[in-house]
PDB file of N, CA and C in Angstrom:
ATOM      1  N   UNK A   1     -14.121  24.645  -5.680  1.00  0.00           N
ATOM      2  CA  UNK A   1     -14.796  23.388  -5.410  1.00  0.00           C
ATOM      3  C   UNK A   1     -14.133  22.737  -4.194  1.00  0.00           C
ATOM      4  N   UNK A   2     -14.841  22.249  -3.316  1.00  0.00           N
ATOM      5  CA  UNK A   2     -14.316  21.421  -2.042  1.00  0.00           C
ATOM      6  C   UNK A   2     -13.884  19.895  -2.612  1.00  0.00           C
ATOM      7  N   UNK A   3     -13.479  19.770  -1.497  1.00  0.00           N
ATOM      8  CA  UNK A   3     -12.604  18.267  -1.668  1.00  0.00           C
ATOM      9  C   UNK A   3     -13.616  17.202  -1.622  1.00  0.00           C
ATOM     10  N   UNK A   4     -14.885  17.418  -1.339  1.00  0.00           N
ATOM     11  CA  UNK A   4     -15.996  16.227  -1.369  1.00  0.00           C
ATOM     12  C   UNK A   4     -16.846  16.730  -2.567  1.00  0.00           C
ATOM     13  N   UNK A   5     -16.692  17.895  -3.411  1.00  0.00           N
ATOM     14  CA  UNK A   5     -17.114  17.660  -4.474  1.00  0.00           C
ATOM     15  C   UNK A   5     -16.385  16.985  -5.706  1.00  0.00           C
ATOM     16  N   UNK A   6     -15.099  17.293  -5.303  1.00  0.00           N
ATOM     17  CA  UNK A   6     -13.861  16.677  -6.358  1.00  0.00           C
ATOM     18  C   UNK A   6     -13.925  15.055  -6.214  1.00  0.00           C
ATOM     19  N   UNK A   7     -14.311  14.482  -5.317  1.00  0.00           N
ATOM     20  CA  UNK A   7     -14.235  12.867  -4.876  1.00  0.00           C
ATOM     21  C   UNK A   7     -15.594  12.475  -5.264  1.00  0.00           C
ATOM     22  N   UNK A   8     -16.697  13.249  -5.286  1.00  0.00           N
ATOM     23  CA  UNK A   8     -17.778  12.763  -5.932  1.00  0.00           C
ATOM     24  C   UNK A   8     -18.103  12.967  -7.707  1.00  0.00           C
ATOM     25  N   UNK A   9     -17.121  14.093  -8.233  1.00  0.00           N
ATOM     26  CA  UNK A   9     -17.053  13.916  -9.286  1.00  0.00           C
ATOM     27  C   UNK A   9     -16.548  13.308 -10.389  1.00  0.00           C
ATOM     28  N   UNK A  10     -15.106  12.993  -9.901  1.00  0.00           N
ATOM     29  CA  UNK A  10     -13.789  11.789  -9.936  1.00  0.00           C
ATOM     30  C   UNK A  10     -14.476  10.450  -9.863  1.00  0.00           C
ATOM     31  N   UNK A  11     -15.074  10.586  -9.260  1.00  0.00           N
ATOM     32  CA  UNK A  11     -15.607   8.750  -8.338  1.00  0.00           C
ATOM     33  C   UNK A  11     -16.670   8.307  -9.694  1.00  0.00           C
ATOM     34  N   UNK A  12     -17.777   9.561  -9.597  1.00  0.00           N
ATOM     35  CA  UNK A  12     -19.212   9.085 -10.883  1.00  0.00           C
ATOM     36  C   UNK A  12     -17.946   9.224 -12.361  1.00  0.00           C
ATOM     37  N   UNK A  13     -17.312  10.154 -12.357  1.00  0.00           N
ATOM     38  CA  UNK A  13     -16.384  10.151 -13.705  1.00  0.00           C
ATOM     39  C   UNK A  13     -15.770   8.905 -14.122  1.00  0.00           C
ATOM     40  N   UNK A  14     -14.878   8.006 -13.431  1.00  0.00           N
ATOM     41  CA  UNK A  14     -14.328   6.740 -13.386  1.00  0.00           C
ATOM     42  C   UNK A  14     -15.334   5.668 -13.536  1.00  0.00           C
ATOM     43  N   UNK A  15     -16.505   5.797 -12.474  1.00  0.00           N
ATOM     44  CA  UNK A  15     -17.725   4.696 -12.834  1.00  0.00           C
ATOM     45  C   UNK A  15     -17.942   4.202 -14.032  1.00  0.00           C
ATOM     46  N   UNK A  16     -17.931   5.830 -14.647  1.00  0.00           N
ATOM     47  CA  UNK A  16     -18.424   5.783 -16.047  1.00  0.00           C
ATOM     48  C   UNK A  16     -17.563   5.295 -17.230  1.00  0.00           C
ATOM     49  N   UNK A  17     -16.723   5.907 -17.099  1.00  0.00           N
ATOM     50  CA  UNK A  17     -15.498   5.600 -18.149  1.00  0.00           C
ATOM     51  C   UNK A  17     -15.182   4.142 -17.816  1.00  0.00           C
ATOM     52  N   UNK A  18     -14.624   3.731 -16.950  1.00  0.00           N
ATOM     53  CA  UNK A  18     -14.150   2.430 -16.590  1.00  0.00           C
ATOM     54  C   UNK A  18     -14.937   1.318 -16.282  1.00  0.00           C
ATOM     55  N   UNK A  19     -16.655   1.534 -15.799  1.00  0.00           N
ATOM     56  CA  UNK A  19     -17.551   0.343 -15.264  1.00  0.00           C
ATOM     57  C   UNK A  19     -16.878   0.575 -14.440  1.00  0.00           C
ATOM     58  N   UNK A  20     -16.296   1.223 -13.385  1.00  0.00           N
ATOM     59  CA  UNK A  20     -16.271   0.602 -12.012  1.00  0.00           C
ATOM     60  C   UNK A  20     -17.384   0.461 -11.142  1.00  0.00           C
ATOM     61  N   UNK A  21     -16.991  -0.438 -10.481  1.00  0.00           N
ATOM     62  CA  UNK A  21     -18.098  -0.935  -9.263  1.00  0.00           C
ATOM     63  C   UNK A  21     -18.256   0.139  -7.977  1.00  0.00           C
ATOM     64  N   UNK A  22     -20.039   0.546  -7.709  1.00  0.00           N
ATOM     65  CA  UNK A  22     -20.037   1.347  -6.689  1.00  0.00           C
ATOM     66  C   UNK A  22     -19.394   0.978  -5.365  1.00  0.00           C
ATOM     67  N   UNK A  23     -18.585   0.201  -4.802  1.00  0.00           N
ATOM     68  CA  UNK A  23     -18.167  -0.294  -3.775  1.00  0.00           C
ATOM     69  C   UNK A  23     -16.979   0.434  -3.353  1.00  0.00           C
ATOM     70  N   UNK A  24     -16.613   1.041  -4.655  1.00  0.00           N
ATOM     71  CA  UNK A  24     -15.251   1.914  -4.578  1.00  0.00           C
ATOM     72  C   UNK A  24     -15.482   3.469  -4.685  1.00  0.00           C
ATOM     73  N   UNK A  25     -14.390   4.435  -3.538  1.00  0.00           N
ATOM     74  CA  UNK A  25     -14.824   5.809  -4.197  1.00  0.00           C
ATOM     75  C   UNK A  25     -13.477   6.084  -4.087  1.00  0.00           C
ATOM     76  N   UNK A  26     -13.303   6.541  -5.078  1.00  0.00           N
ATOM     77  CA  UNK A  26     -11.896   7.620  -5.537  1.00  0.00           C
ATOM     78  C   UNK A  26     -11.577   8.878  -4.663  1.00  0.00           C
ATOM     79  N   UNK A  27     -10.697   8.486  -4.030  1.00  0.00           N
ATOM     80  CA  UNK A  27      -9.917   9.850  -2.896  1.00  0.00           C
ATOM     81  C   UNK A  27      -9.213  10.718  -3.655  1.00  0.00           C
ATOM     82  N   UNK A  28      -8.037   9.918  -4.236  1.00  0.00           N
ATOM     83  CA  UNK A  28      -6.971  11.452  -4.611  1.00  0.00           C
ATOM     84  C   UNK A  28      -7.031  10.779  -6.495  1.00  0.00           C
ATOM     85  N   UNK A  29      -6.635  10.970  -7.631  1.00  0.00           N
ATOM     86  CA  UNK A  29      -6.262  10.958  -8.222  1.00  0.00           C
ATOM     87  C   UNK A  29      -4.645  11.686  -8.409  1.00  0.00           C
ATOM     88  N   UNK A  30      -3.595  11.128  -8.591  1.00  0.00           N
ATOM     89  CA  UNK A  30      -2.274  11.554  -8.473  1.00  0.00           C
ATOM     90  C   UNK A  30      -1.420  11.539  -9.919  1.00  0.00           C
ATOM     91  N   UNK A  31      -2.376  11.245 -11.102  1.00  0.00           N
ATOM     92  CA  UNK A  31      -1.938  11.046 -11.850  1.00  0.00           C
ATOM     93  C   UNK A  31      -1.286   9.662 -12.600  1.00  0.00           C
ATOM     94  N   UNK A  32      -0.031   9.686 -12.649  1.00  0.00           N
ATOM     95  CA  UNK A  32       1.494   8.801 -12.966  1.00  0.00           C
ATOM     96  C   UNK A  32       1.963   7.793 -11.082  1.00  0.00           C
ATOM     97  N   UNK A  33       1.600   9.052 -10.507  1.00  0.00           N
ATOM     98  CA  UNK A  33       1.757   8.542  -8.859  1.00  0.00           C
ATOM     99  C   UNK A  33       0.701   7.842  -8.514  1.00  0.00           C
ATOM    100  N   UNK A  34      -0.249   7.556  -8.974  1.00  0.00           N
ATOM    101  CA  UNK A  34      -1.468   6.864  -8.953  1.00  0.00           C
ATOM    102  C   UNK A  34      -2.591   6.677  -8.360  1.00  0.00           C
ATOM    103  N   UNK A  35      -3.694   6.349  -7.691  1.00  0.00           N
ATOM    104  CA  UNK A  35      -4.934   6.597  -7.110  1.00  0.00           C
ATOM    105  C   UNK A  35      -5.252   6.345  -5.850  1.00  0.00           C
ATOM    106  N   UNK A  36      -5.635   7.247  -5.345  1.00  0.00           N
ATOM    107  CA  UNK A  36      -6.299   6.207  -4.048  1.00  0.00           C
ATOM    108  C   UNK A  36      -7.761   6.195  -3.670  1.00  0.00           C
ATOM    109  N   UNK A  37      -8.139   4.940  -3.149  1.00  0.00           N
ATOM    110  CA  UNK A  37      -9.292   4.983  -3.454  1.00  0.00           C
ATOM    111  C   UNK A  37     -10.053   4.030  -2.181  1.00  0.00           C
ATOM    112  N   UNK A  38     -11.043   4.333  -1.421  1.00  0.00           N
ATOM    113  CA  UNK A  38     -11.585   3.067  -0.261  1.00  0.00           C
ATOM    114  C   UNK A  38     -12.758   1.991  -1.025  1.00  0.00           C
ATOM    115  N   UNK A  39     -12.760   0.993  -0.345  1.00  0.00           N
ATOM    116  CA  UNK A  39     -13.477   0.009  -0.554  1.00  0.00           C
ATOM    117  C   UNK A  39     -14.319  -0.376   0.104  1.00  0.00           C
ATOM    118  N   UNK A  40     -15.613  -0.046  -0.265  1.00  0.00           N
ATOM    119  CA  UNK A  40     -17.001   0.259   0.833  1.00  0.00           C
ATOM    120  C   UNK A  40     -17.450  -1.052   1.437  1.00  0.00           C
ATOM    121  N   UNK A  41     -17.057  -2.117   0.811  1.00  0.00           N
ATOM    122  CA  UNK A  41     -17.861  -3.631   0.847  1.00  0.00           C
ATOM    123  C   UNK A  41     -16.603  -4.122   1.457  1.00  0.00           C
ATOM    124  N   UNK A  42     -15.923  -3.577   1.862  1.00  0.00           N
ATOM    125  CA  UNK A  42     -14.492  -4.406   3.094  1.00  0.00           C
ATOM    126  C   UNK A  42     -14.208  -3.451   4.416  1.00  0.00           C
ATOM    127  N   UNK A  43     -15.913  -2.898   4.702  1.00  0.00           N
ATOM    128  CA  UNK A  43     -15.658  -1.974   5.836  1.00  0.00           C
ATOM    129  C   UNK A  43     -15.603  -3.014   7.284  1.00  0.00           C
ATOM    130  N   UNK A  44     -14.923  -2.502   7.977  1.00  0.00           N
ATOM    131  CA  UNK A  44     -15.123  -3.361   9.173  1.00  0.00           C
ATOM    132  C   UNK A  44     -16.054  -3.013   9.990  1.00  0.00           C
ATOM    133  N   UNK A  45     -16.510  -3.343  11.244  1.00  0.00           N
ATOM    134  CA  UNK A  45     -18.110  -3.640  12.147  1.00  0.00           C
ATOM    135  C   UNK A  45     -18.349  -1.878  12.202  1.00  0.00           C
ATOM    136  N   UNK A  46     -16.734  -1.066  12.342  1.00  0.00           N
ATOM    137  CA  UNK A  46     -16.831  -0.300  12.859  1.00  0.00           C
ATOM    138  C   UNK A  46     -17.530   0.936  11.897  1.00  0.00           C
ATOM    139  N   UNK A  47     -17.325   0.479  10.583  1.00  0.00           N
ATOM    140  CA  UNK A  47     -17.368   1.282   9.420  1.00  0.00           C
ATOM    141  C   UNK A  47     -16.784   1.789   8.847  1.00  0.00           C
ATOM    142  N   UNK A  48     -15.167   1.557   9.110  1.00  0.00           N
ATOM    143  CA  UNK A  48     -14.216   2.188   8.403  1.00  0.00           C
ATOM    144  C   UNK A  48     -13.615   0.916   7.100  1.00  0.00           C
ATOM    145  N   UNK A  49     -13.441   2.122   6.143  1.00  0.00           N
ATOM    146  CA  UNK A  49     -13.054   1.040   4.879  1.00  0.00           C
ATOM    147  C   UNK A  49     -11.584   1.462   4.871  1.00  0.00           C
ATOM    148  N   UNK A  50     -10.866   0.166   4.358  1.00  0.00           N
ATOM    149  CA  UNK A  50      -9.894  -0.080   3.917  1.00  0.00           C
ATOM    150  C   UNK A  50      -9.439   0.787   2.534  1.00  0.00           C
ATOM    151  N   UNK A  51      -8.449   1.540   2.707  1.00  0.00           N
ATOM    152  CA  UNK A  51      -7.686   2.337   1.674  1.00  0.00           C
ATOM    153  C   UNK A  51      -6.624   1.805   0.779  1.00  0.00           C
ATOM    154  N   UNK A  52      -6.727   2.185  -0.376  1.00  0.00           N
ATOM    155  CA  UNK A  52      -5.864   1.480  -0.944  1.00  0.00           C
ATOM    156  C   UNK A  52      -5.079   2.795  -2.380  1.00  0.00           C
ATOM    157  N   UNK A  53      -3.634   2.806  -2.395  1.00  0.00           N
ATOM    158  CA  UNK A  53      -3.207   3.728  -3.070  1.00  0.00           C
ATOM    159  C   UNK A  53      -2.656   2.908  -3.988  1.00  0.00           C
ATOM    160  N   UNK A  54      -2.674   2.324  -5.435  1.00  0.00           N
ATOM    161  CA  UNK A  54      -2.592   1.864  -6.030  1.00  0.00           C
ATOM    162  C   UNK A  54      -1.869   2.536  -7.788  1.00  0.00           C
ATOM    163  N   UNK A  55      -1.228   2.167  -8.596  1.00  0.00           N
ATOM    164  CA  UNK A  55      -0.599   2.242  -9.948  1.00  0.00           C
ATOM    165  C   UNK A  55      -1.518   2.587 -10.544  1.00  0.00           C
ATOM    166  N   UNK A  56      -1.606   3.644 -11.456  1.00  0.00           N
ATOM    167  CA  UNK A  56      -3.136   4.058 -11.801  1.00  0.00           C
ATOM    168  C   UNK A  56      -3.663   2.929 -12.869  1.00  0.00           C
ATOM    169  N   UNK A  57      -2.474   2.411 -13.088  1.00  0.00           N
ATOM    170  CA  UNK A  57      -3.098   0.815 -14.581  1.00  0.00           C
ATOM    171  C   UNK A  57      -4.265  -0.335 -13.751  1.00  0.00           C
ATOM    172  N   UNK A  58      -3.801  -0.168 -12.077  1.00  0.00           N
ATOM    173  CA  UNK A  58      -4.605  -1.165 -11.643  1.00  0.00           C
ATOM    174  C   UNK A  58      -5.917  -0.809 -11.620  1.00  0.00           C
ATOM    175  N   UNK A  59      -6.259   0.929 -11.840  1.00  0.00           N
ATOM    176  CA  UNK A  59      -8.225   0.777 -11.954  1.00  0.00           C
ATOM    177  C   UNK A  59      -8.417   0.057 -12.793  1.00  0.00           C
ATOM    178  N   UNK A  60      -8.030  -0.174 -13.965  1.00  0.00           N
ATOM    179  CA  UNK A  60      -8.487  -0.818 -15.464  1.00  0.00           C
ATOM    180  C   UNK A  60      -8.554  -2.000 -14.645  1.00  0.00           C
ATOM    181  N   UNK A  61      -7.637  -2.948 -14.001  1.00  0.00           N
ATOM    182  CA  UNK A  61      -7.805  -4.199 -13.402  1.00  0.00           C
ATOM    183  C   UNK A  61      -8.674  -4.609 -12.963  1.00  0.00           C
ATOM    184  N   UNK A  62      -9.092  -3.517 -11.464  1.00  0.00           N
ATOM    185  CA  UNK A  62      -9.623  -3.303 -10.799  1.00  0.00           C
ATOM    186  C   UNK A  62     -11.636  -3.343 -11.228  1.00  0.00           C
ATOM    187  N   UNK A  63     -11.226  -2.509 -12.247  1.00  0.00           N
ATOM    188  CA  UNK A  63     -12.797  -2.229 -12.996  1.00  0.00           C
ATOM    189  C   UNK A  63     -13.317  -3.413 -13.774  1.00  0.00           C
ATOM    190  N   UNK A  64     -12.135  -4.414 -14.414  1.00  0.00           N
ATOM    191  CA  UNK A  64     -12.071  -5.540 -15.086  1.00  0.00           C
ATOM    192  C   UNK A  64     -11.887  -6.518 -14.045  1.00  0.00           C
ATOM    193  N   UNK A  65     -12.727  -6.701 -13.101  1.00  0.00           N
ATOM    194  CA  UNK A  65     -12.248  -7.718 -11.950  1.00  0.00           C
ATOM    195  C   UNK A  65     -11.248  -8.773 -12.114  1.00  0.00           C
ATOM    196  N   UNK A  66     -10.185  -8.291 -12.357  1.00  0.00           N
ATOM    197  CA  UNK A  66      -8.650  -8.423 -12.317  1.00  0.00           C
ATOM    198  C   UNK A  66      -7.836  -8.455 -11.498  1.00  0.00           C
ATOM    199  N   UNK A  67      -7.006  -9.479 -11.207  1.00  0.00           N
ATOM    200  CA  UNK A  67      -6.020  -8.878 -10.034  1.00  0.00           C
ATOM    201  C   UNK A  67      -4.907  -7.820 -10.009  1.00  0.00           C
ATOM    202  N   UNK A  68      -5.243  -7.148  -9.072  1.00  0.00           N
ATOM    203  CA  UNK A  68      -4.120  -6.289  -9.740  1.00  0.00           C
ATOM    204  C   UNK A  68      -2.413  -6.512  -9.475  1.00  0.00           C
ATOM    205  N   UNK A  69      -1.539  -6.060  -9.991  1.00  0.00           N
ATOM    206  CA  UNK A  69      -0.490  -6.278  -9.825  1.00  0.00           C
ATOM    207  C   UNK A  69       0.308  -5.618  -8.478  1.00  0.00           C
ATOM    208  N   UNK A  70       1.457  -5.970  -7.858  1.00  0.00           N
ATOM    209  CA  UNK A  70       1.915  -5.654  -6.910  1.00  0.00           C
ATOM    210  C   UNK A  70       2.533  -3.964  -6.357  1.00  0.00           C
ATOM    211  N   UNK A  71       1.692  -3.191  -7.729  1.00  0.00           N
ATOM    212  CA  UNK A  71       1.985  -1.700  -7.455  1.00  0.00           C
ATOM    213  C   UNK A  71       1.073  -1.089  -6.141  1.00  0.00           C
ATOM    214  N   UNK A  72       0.923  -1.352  -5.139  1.00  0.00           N
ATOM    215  CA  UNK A  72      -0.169  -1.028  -4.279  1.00  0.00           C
ATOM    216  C   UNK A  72       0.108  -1.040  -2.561  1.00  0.00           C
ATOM    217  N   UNK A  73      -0.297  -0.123  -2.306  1.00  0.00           N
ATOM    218  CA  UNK A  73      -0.286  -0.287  -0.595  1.00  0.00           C
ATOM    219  C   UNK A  73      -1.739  -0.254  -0.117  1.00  0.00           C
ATOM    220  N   UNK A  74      -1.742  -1.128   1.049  1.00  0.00           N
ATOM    221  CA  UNK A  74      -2.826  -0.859   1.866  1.00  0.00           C
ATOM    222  C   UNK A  74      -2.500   0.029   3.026  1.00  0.00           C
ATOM    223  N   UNK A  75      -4.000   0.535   3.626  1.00  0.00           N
ATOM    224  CA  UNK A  75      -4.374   1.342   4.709  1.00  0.00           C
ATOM    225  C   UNK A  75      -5.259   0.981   5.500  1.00  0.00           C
ATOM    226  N   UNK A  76      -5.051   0.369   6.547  1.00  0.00           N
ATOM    227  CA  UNK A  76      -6.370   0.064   7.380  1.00  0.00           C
ATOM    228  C   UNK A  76      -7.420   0.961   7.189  1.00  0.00           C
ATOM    229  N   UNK A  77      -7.572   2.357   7.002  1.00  0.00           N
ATOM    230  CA  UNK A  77      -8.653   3.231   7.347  1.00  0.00           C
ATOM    231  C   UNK A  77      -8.176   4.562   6.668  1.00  0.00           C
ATOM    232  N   UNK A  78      -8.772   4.912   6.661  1.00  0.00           N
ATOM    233  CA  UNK A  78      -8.886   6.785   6.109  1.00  0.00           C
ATOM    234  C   UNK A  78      -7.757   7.263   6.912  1.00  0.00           C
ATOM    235  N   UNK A  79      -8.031   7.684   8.367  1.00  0.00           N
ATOM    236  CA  UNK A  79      -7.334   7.854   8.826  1.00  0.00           C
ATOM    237  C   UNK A  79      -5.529   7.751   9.138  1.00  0.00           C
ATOM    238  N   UNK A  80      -5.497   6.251   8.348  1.00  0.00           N
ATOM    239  CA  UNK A  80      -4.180   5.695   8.560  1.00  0.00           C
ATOM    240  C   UNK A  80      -3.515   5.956   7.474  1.00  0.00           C
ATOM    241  N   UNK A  81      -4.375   6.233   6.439  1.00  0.00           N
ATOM    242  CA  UNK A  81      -3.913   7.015   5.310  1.00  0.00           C
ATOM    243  C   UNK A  81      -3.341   8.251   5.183  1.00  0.00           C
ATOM    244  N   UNK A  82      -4.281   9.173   6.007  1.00  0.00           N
ATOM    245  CA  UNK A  82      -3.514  10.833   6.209  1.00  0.00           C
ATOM    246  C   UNK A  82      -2.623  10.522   7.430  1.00  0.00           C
ATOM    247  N   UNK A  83      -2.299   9.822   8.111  1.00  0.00           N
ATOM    248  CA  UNK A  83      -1.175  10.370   8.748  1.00  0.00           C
ATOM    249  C   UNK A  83       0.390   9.834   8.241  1.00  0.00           C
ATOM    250  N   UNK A  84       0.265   8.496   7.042  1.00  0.00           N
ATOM    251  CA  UNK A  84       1.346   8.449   6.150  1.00  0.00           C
ATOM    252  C   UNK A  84       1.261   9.507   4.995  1.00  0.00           C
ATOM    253  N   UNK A  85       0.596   9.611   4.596  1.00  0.00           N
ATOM    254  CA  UNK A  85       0.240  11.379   3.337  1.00  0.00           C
ATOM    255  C   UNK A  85       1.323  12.415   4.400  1.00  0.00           C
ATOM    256  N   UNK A  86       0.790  12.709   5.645  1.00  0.00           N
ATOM    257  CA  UNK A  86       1.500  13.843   6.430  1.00  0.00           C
ATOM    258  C   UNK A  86       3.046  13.455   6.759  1.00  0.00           C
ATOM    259  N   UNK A  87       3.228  12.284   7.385  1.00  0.00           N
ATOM    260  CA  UNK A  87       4.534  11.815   7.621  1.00  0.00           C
ATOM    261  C   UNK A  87       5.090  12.575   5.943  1.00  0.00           C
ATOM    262  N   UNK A  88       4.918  11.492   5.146  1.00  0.00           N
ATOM    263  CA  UNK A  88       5.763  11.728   3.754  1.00  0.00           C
ATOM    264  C   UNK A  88       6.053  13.234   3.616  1.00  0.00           C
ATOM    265  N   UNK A  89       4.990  14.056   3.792  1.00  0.00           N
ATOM    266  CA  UNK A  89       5.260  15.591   3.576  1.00  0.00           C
ATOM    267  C   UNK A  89       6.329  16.106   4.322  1.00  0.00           C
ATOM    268  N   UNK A  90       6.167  16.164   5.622  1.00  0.00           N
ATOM    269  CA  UNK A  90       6.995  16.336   6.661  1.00  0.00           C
ATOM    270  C   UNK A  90       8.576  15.934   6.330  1.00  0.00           C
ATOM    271  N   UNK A  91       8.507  14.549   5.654  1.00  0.00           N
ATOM    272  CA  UNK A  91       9.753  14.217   5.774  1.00  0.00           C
ATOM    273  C   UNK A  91      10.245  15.053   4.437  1.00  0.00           C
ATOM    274  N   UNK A  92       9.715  14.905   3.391  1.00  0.00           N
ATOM    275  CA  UNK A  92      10.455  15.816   2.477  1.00  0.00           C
ATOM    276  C   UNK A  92      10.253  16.911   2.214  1.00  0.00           C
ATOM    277  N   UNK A  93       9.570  17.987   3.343  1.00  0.00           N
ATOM    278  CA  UNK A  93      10.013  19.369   3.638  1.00  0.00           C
ATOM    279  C   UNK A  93      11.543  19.523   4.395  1.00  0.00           C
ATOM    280  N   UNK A  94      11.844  18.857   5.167  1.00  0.00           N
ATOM    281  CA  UNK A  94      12.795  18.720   5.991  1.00  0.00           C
ATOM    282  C   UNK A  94      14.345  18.985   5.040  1.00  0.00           C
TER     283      UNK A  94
END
């Protein structure tokens, strides 16, 4: 299975279980290390959405329009996301 079938199956899977809101789609599931996921309705002019890698307790928050707690980083963009994903690798192959 490709990586855009795993994010579309993850994404309708969570909808379901949790009510989450379509505004969100699920990138990685990490387990304990926790989720990441973009936010379609905070895209900027350009169309890129904001990433967010978050404590996996905050979907429940998240799905419960909740705030979530301070387990979380932002990402300007997709992009800005894989090149901290790659940094991190890099550094602890080293």
């Amino acid at each position: 299975m490709d990586a855009l079938d795993e994010t579309v199956e993850r994404t309708l899977l969570v909808r379901r279980s949790l009510g989450l809101s379509k505004q969100f789609v699920l990138l990685n599931d990490f387990g304990d290390a926790g989720v990441v996921y973009l936010d379609t309705d905070a895209a900027n002019k350009e169309g890129e959405c904001p990433v967010y890698w978050v404590g996996t307790h905050n979907m429940r928050r998240l799905a419960d329009g909740e705030p979530m707690d301070d387990d979380f980083d932002v990402f300007e963009d997709y992009p800005a996301w894989v090149r901290k994903r790659l940094q991190d690798e890099i550094e602890h192959s080293q």
